[in-house]
Every structure is written in structure tokens, then in C-alpha cells.
Protein backbone atom coordinates (compact mmCIF):
# COMPACT_ATOMS: atom_id res chain seq x y z
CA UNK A 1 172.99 159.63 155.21
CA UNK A 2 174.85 162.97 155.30
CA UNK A 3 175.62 162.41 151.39
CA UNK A 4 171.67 161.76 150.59
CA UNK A 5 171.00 165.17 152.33
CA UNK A 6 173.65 167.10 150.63
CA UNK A 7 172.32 165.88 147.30
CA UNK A 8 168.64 166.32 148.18
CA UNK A 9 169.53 170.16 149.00
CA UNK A 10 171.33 170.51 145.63
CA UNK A 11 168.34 168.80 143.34
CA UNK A 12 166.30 170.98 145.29
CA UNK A 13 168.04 174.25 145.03
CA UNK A 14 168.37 172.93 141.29
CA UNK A 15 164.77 172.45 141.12
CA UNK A 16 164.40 176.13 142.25
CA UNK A 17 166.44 177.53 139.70
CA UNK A 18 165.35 176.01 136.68
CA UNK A 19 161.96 177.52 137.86
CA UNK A 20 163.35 180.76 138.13
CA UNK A 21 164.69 180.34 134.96
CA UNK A 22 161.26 179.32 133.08
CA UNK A 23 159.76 182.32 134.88
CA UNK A 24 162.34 185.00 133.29
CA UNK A 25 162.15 183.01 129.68
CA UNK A 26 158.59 183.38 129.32
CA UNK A 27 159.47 187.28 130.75
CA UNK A 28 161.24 187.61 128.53
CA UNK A 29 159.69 186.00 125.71
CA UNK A 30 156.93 188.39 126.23
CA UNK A 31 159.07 191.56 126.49
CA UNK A 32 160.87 190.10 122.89
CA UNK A 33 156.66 189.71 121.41
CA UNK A 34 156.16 193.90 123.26
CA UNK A 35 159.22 195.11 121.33
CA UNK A 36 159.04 193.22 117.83
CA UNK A 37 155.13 194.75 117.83
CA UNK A 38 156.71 198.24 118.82
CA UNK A 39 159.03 197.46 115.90
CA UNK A 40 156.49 196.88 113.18
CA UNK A 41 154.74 199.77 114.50
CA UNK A 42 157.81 202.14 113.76
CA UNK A 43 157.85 200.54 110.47
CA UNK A 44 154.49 201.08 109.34
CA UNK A 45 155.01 204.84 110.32
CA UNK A 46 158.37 205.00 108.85
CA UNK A 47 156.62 203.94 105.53
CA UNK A 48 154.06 206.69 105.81
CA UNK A 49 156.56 209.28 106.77
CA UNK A 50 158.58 208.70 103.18
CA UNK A 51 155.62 208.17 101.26
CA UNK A 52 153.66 211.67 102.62
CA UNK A 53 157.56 212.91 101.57
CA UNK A 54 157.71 211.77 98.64
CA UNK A 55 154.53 213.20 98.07
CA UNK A 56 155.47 216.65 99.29
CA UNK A 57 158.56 216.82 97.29
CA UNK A 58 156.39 215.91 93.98
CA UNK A 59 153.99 218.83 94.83
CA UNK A 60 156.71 221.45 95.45
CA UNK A 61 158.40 220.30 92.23
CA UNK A 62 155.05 220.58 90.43
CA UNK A 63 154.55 224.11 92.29
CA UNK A 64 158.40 225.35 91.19
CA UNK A 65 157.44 224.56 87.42
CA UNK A 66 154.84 225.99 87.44
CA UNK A 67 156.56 229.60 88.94
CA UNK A 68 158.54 228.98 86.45
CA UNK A 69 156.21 228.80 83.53
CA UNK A 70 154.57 232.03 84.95
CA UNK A 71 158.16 233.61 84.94
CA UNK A 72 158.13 233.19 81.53
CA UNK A 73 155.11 234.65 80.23
């Protein structure tokens, strides 16, 4: 009888843990879902960062030619 309470308590304390368990997946499951979003928001503004630079560097290379042709005359 002692035997069938011993293994009661452990299926029960193993009951408890796989439900602590399935509680921190899905926390962390949702955390993974909060960060990959933060990710693809860093990436969209990473993309607009080089393209406004790449930008910017066009315009002050068109602005140094054209000192330069003024230089000249």
C-alpha cells in the first residue's frame, strides 16, 4: 500500500511539472514571437537608415561636382 502511495505522489508531482513546463513553453513561445517582431522592426529601419545614406552620400557627391565645376569657371 506504502508502494501505491509513493508512486501516486511521484505521478502527481510529475503531473505538476509537466504543467509548469507547458506554462513557461508557451512563455516563452510568446517572448520568442515579442523579439522576432522587435527583430523585423530593426530591420525595416536598418533598411531605411542605408537607403536615406545612400541617398545623402549621392547628394553630397552631386554637390562636390558641382563646387568643382564652379572652381573652374
Amino acid at each position: 500500500m506504502e508502494k501505491l502511495k509513493t508512486l501516486e505522489e511521484k505521478i502527481t508531482m510529475a503531473v505538476e511539472k509537466i504543467k509548469a513546463l507547458k506554462e513557461e513553453k508557451g512563455s516563452l513561445e510568446k517572448r520568442v514571437r515579442e523579439l522576432e517582431a522587435i527583430i523585423e522592426s530593426k530591420d525595416r529601419q536598418l533598411e531605411e537608415i542605408s537607403s536615406e545614406k545612400a541617398l545623402i552620400k549621392k547628394q553630397i557627391e552631386n554637390l562636390l561636382n558641382e563646387i568643382e565645376s564652379l572652381d573652374l569657371k
